[in-house]
PDB file of N, CA and C in Angstrom:
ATOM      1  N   UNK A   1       5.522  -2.094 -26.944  1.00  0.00           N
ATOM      2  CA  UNK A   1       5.684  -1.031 -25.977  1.00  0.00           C
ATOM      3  C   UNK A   1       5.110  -1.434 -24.612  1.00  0.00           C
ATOM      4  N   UNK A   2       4.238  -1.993 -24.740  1.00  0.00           N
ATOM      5  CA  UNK A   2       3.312  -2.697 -23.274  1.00  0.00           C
ATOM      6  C   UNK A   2       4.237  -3.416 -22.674  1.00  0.00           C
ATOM      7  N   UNK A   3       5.139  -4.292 -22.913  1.00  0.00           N
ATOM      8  CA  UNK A   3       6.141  -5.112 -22.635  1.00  0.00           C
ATOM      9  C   UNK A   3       7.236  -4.265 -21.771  1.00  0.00           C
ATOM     10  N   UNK A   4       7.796  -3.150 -22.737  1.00  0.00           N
ATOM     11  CA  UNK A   4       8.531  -2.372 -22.152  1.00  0.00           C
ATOM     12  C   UNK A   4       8.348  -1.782 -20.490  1.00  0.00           C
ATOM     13  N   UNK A   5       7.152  -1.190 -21.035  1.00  0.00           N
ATOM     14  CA  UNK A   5       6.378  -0.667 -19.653  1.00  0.00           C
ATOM     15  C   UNK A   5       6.221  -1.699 -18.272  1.00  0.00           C
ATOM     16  N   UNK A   6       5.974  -3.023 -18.245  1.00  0.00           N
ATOM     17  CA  UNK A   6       5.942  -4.044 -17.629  1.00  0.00           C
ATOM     18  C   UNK A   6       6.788  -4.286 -17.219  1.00  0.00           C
ATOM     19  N   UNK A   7       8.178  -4.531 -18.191  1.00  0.00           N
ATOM     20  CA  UNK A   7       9.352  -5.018 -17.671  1.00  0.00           C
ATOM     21  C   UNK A   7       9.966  -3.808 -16.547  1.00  0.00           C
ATOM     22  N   UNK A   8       9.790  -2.349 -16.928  1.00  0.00           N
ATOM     23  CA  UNK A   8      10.263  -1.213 -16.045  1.00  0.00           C
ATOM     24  C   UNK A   8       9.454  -1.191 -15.341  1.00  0.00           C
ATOM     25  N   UNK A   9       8.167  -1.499 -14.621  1.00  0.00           N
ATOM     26  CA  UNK A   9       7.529  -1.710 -13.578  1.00  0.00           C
ATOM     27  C   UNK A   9       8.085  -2.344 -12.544  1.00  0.00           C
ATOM     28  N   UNK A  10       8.595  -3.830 -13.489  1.00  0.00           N
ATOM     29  CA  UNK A  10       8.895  -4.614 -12.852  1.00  0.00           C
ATOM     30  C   UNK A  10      10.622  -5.053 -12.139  1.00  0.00           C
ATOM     31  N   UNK A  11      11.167  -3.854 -12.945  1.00  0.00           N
ATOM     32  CA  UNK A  11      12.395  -3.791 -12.364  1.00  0.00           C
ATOM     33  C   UNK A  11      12.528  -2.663 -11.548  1.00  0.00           C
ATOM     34  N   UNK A  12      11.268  -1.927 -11.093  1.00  0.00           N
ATOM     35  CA  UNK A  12      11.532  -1.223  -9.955  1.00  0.00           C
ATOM     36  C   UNK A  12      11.134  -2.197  -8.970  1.00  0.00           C
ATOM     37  N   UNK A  13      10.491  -2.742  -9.188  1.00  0.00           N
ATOM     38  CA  UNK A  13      10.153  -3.711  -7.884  1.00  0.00           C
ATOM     39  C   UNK A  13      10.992  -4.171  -7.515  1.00  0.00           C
ATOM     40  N   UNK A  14      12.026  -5.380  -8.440  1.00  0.00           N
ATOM     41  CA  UNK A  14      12.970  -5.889  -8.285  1.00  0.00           C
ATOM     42  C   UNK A  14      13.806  -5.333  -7.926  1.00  0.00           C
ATOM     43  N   UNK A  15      14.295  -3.960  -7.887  1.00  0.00           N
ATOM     44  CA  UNK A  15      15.454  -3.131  -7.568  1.00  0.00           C
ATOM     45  C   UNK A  15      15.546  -2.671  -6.084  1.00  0.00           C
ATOM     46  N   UNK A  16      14.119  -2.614  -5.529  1.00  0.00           N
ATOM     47  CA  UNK A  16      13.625  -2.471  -4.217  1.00  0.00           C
ATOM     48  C   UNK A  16      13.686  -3.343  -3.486  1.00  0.00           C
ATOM     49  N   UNK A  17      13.237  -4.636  -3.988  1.00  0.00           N
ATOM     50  CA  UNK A  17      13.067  -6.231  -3.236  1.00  0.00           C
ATOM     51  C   UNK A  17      14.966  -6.368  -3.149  1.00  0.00           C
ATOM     52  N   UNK A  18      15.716  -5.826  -3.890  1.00  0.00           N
ATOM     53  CA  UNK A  18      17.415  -6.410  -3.609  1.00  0.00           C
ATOM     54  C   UNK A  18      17.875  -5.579  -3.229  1.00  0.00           C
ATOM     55  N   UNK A  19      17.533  -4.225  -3.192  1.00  0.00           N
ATOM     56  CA  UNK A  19      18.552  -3.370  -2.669  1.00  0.00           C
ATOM     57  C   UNK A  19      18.077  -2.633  -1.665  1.00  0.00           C
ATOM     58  N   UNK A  20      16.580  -2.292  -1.533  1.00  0.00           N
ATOM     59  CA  UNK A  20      16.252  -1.440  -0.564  1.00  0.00           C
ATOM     60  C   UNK A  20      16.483  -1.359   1.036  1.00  0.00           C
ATOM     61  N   UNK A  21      16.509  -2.825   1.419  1.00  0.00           N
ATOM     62  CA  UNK A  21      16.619  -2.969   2.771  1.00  0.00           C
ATOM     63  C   UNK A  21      18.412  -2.413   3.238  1.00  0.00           C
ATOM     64  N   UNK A  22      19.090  -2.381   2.273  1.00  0.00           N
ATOM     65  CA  UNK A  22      20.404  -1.775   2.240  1.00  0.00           C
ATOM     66  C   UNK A  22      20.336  -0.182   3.272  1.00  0.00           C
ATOM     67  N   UNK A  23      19.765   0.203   3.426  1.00  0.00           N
ATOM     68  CA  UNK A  23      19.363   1.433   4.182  1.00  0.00           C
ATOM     69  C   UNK A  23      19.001   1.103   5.432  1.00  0.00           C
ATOM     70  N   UNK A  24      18.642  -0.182   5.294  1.00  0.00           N
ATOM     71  CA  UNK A  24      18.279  -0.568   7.202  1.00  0.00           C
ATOM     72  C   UNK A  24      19.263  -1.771   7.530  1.00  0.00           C
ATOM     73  N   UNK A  25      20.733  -1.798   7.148  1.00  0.00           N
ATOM     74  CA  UNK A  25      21.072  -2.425   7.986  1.00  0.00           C
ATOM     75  C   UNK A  25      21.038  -3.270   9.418  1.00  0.00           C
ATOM     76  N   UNK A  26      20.559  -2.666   9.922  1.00  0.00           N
ATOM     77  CA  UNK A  26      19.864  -2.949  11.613  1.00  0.00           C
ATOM     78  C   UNK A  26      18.895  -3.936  12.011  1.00  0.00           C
ATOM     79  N   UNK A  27      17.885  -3.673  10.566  1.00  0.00           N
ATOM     80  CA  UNK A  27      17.142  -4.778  10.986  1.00  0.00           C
ATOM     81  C   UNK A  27      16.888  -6.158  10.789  1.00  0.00           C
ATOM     82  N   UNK A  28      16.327  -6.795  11.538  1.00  0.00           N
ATOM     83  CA  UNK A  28      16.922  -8.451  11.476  1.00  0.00           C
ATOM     84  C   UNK A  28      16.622  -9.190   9.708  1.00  0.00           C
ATOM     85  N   UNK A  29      17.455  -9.834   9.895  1.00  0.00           N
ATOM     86  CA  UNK A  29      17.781 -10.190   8.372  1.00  0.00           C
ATOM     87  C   UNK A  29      16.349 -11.157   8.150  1.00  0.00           C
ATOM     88  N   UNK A  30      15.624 -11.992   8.958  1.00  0.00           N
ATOM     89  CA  UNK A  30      14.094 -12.738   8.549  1.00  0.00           C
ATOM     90  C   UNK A  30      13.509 -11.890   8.254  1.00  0.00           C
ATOM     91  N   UNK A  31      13.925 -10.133   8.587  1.00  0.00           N
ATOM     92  CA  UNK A  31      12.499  -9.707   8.195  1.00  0.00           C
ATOM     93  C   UNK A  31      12.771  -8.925   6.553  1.00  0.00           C
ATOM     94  N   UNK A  32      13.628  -8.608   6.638  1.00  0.00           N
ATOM     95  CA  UNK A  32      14.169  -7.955   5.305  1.00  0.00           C
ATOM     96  C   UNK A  32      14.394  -8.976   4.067  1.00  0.00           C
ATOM     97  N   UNK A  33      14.467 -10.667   4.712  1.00  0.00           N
ATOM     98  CA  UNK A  33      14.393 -11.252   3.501  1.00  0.00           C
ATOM     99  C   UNK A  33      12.522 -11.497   3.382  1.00  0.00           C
ATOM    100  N   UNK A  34      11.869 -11.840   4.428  1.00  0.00           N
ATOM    101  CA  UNK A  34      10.007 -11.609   4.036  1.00  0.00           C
ATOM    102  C   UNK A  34       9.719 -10.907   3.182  1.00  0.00           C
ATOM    103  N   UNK A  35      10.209  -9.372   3.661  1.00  0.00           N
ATOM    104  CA  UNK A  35       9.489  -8.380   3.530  1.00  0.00           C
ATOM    105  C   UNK A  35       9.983  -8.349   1.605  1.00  0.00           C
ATOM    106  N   UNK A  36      11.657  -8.373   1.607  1.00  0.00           N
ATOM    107  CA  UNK A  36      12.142  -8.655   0.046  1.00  0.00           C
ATOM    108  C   UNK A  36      11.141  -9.565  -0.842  1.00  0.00           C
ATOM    109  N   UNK A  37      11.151 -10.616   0.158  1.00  0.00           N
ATOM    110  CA  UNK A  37      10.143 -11.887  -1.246  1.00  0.00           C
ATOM    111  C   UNK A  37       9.082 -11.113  -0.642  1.00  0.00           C
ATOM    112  N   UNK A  38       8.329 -10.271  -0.654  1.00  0.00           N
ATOM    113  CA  UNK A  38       6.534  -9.743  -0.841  1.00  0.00           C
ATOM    114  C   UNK A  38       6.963  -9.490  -1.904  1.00  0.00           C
ATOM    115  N   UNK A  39       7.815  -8.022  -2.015  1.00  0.00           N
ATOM    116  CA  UNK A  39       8.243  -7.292  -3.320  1.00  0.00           C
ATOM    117  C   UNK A  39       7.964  -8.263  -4.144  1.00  0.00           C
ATOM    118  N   UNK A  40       9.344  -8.903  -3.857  1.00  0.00           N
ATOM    119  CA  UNK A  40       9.288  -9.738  -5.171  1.00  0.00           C
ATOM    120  C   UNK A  40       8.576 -10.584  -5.889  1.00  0.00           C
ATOM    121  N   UNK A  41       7.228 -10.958  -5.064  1.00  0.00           N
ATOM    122  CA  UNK A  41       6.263 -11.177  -6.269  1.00  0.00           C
ATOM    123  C   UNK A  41       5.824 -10.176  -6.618  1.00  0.00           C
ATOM    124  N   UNK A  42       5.445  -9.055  -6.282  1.00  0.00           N
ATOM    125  CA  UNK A  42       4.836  -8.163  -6.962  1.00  0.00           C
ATOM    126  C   UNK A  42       5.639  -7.962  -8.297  1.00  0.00           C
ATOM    127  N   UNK A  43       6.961  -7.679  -7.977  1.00  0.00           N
ATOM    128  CA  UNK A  43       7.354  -8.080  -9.271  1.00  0.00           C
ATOM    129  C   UNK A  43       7.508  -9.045 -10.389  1.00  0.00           C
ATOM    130  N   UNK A  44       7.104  -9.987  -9.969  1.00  0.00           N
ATOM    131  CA  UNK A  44       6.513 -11.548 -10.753  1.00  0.00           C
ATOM    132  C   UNK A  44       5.290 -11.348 -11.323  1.00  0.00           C
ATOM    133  N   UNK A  45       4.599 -10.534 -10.994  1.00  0.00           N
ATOM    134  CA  UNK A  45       3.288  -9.896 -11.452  1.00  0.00           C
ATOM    135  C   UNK A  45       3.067  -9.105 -12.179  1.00  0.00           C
ATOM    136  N   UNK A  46       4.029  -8.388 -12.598  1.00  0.00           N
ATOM    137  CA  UNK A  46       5.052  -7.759 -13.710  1.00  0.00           C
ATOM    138  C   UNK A  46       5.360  -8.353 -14.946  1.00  0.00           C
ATOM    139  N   UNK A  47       6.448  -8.698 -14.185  1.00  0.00           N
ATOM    140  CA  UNK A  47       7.827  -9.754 -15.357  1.00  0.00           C
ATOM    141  C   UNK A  47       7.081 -10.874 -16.061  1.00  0.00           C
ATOM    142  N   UNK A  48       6.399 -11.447 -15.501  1.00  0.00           N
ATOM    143  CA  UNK A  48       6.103 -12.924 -15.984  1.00  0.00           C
ATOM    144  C   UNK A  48       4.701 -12.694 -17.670  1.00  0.00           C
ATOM    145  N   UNK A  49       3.647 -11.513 -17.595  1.00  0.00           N
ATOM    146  CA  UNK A  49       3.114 -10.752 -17.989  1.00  0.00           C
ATOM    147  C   UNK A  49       4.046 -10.063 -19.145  1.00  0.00           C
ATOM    148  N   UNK A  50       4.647  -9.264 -19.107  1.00  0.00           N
ATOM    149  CA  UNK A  50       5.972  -8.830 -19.822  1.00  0.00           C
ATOM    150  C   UNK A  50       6.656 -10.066 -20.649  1.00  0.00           C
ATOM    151  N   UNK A  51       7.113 -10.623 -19.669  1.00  0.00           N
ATOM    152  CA  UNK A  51       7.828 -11.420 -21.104  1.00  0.00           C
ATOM    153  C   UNK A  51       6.752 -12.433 -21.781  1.00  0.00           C
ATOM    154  N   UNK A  52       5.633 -12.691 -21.467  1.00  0.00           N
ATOM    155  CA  UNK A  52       4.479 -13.503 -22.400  1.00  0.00           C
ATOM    156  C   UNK A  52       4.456 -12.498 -23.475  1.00  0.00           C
ATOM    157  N   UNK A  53       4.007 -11.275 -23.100  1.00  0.00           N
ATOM    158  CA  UNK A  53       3.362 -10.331 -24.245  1.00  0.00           C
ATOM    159  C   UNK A  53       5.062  -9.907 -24.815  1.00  0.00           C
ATOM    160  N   UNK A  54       5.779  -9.651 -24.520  1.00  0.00           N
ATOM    161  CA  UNK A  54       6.902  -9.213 -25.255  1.00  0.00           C
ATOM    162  C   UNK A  54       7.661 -10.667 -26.413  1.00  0.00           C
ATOM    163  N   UNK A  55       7.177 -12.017 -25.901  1.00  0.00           N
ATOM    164  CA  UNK A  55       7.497 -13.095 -26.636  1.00  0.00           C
ATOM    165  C   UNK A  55       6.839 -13.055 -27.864  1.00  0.00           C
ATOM    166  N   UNK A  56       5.727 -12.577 -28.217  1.00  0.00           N
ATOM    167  CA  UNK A  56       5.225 -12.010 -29.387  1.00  0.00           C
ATOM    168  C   UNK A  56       5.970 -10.788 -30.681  1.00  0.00           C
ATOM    169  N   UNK A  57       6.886 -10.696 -30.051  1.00  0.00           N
ATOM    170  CA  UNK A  57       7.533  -9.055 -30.467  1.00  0.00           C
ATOM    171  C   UNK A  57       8.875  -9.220 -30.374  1.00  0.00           C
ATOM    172  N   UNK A  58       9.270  -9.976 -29.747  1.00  0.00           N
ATOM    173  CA  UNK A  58      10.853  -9.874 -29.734  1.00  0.00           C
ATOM    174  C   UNK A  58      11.211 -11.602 -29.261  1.00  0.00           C
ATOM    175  N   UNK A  59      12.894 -11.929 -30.032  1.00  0.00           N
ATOM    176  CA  UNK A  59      13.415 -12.883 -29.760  1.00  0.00           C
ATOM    177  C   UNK A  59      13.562 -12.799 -27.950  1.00  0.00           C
ATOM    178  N   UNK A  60      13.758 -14.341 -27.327  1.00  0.00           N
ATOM    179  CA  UNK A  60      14.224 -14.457 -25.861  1.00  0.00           C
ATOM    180  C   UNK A  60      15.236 -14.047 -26.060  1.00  0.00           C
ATOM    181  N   UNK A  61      16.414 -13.610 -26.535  1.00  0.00           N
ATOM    182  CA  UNK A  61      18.034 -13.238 -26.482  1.00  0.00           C
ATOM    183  C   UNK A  61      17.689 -11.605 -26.293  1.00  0.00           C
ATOM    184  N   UNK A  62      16.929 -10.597 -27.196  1.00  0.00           N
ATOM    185  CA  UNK A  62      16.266  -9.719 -27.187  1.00  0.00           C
ATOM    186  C   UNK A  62      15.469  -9.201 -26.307  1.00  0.00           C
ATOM    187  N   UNK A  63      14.818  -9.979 -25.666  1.00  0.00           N
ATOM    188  CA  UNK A  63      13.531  -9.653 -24.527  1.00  0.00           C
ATOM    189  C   UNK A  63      14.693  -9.680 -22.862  1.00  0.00           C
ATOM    190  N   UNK A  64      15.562 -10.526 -23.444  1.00  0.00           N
ATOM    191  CA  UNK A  64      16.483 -10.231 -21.630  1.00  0.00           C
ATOM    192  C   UNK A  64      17.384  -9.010 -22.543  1.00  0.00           C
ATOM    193  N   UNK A  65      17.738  -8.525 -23.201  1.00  0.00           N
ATOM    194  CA  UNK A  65      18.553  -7.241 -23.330  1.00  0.00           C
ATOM    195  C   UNK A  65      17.878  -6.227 -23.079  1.00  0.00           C
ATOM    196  N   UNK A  66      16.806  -6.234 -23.764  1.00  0.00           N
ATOM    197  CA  UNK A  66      15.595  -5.288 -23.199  1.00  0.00           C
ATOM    198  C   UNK A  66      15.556  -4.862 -21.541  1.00  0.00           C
ATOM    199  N   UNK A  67      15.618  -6.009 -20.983  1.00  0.00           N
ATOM    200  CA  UNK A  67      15.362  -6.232 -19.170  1.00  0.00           C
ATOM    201  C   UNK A  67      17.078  -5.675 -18.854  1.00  0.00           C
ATOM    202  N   UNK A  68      17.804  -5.933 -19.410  1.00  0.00           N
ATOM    203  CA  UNK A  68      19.128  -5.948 -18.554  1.00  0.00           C
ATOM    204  C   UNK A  68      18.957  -4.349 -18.749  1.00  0.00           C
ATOM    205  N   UNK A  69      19.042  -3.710 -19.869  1.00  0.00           N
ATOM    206  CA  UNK A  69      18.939  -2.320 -20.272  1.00  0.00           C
ATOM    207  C   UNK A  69      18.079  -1.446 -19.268  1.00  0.00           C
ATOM    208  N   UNK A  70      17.130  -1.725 -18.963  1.00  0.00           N
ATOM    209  CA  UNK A  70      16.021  -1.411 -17.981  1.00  0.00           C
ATOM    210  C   UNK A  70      16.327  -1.767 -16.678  1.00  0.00           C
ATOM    211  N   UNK A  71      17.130  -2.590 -16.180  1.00  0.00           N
ATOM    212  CA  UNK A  71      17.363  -2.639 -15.102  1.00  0.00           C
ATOM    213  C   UNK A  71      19.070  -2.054 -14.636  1.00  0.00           C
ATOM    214  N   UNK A  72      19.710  -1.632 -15.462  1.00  0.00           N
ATOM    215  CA  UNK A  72      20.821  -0.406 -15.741  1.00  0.00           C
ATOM    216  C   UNK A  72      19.969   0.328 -15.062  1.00  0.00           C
ATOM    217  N   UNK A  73      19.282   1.271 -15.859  1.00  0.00           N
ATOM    218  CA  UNK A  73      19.060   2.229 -15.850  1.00  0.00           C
ATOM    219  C   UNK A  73      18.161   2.679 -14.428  1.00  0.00           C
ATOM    220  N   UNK A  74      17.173   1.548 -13.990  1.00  0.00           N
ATOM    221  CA  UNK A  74      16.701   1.813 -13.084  1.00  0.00           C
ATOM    222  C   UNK A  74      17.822   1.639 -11.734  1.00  0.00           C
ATOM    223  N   UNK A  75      18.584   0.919 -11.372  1.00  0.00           N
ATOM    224  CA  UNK A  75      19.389   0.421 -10.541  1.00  0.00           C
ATOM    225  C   UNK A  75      19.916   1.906 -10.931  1.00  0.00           C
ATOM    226  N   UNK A  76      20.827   2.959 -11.840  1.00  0.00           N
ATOM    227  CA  UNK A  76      21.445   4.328 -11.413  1.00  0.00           C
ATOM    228  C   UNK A  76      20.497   5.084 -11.010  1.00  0.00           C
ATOM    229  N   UNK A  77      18.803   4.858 -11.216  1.00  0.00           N
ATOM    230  CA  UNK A  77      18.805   6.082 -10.845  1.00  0.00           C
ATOM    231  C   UNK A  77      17.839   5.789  -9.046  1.00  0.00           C
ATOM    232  N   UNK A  78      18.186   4.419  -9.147  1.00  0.00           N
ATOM    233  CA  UNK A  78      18.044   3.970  -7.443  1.00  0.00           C
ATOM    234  C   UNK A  78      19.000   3.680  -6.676  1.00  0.00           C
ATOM    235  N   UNK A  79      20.155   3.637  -7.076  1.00  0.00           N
ATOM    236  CA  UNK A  79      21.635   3.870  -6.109  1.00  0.00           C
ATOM    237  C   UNK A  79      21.722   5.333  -5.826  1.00  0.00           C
ATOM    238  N   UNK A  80      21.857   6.589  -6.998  1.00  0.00           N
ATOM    239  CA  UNK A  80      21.523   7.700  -6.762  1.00  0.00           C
ATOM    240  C   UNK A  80      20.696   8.682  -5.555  1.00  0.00           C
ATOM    241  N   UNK A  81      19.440   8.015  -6.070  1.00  0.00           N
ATOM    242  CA  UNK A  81      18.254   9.060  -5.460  1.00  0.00           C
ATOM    243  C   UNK A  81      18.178   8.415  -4.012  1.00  0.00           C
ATOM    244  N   UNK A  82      18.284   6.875  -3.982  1.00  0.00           N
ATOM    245  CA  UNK A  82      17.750   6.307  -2.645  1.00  0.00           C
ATOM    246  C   UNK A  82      18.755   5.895  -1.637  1.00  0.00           C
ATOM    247  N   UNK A  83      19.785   5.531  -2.242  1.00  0.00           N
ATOM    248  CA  UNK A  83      21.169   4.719  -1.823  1.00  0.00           C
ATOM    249  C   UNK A  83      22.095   5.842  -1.480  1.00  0.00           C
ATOM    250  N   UNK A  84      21.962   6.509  -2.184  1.00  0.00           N
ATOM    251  CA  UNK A  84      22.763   8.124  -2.498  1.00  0.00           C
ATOM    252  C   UNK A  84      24.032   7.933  -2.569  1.00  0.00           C
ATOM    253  N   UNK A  85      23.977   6.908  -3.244  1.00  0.00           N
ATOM    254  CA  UNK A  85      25.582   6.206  -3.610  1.00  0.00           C
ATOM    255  C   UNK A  85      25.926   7.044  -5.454  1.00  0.00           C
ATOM    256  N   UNK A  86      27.085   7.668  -5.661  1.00  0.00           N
ATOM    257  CA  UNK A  86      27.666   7.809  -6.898  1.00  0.00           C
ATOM    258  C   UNK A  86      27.928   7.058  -8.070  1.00  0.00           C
ATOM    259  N   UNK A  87      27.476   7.649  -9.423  1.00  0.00           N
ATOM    260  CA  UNK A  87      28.294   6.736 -10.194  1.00  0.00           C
ATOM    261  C   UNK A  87      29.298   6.782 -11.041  1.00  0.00           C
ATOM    262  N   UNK A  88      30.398   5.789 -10.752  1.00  0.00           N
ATOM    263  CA  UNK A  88      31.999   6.224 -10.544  1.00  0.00           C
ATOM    264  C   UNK A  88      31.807   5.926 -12.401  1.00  0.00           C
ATOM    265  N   UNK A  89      32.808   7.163 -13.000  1.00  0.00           N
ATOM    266  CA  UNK A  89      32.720   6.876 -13.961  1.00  0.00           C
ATOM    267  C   UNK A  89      33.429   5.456 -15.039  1.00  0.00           C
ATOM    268  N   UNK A  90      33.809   4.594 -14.190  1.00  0.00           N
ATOM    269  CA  UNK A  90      34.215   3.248 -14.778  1.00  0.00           C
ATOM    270  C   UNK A  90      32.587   2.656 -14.662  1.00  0.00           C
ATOM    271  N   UNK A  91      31.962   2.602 -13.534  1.00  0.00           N
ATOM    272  CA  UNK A  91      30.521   1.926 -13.753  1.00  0.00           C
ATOM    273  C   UNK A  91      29.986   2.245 -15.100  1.00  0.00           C
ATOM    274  N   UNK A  92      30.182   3.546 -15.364  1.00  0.00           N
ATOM    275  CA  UNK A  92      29.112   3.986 -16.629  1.00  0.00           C
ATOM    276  C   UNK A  92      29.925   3.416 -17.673  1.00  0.00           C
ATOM    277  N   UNK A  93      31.348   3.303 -17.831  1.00  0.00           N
ATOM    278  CA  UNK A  93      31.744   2.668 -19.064  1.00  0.00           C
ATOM    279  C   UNK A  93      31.009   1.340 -19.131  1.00  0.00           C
ATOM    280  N   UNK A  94      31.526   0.509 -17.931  1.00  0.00           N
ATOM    281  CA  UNK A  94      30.435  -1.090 -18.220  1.00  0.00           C
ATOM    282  C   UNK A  94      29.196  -1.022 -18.794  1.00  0.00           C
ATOM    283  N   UNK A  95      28.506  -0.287 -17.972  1.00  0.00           N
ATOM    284  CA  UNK A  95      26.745   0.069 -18.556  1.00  0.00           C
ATOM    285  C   UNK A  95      27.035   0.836 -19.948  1.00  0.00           C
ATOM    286  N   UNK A  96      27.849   1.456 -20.212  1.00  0.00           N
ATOM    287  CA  UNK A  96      28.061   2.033 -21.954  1.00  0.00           C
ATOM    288  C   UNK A  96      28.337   0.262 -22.758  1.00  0.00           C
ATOM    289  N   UNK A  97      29.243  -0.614 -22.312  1.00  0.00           N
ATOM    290  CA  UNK A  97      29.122  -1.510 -22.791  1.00  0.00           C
ATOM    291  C   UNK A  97      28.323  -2.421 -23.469  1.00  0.00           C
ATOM    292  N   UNK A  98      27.046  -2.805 -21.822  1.00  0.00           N
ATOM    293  CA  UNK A  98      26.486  -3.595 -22.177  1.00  0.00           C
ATOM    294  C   UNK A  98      25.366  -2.673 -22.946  1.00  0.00           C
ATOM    295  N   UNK A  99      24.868  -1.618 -23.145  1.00  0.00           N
ATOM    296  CA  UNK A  99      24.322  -1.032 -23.907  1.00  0.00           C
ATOM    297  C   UNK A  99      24.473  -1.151 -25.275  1.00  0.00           C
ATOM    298  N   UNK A 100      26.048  -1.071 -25.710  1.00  0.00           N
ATOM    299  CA  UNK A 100      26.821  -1.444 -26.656  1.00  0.00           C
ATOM    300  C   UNK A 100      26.266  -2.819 -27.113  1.00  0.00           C
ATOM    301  N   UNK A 101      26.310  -4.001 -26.433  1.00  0.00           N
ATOM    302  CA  UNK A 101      26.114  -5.611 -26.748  1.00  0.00           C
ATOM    303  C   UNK A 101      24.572  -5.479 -27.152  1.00  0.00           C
ATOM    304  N   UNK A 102      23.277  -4.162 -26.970  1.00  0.00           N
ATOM    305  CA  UNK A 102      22.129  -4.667 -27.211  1.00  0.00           C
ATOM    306  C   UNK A 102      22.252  -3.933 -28.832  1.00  0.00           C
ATOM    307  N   UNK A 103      22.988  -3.046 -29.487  1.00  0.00           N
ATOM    308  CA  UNK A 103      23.057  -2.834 -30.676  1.00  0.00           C
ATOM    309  C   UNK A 103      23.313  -4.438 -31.771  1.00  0.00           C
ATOM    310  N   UNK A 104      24.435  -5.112 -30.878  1.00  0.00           N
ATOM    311  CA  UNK A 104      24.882  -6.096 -31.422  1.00  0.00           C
ATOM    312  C   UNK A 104      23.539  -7.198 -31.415  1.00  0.00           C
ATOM    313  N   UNK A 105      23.004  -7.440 -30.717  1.00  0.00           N
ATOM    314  CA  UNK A 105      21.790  -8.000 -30.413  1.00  0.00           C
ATOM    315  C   UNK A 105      20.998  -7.683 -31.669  1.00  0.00           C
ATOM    316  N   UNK A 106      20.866  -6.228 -31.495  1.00  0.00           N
ATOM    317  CA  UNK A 106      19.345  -6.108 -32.657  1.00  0.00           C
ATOM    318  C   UNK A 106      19.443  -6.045 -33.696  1.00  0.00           C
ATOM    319  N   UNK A 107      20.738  -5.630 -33.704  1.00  0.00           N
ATOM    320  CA  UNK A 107      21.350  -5.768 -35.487  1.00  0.00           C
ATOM    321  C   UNK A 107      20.959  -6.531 -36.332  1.00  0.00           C
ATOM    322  N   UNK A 108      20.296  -6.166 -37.481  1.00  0.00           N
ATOM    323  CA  UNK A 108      20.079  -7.175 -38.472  1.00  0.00           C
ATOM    324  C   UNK A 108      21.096  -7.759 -39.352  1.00  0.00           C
ATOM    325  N   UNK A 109      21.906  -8.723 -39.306  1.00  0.00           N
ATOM    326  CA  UNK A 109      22.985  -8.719 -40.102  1.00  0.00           C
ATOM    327  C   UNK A 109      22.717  -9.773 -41.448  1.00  0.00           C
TER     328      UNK A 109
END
């Protein structure tokens, strides 16, 4: 569960460091890529933490489904709230998909 929590920490960061400056078009692109890589270690400070302790607990094929799943979910509800961009209901079929591929993942067969 600690893992979990880490990795969704860390994909808000990441979701901010790639998409946020999207709202300031205007401003000069050296500073929005700086200001992006700060984020983005903070989110390395995260992730890297996360997947050590989650390598204990789950396969690597498993531990990125985990992340992709988590970063779905955070990316709708940061296009939404911040972007205030819609989501068209073909997006949600894809994300129903790959949601779909982490059953296949954990499946014990």
């Amino acid at each position: 569960m600690r893992a979990i929590v880490l990795l969704t920490i860390s994909n808000i960061f990441m979701t901010i460091a790639w998409y946020g400056h999207l709202r300031f078009k205007h401003a000069a692109l050296w500073k929005v890529i700086l200001i992006s890589w700060l984020i983005a270690f903070v989110e390395y400070c995260f992730q890297v933490p996360a997947n050590r302790i989650g390598s204990y607990q789950f396969e690597t094929a498993q531990l990125k489904t985990i992340q992709e799943i988590i970063t779905l979910i955070v990316f709708c509800v940061f296009s939404v709230v911040y972007l205030k961009e819609g989501l068209k209901w073909n997006y949600l079929v894809g994300f129903a998909f790959i949601v779909l591929a982490a059953f296949f993942i954990f499946k014990k067969w």
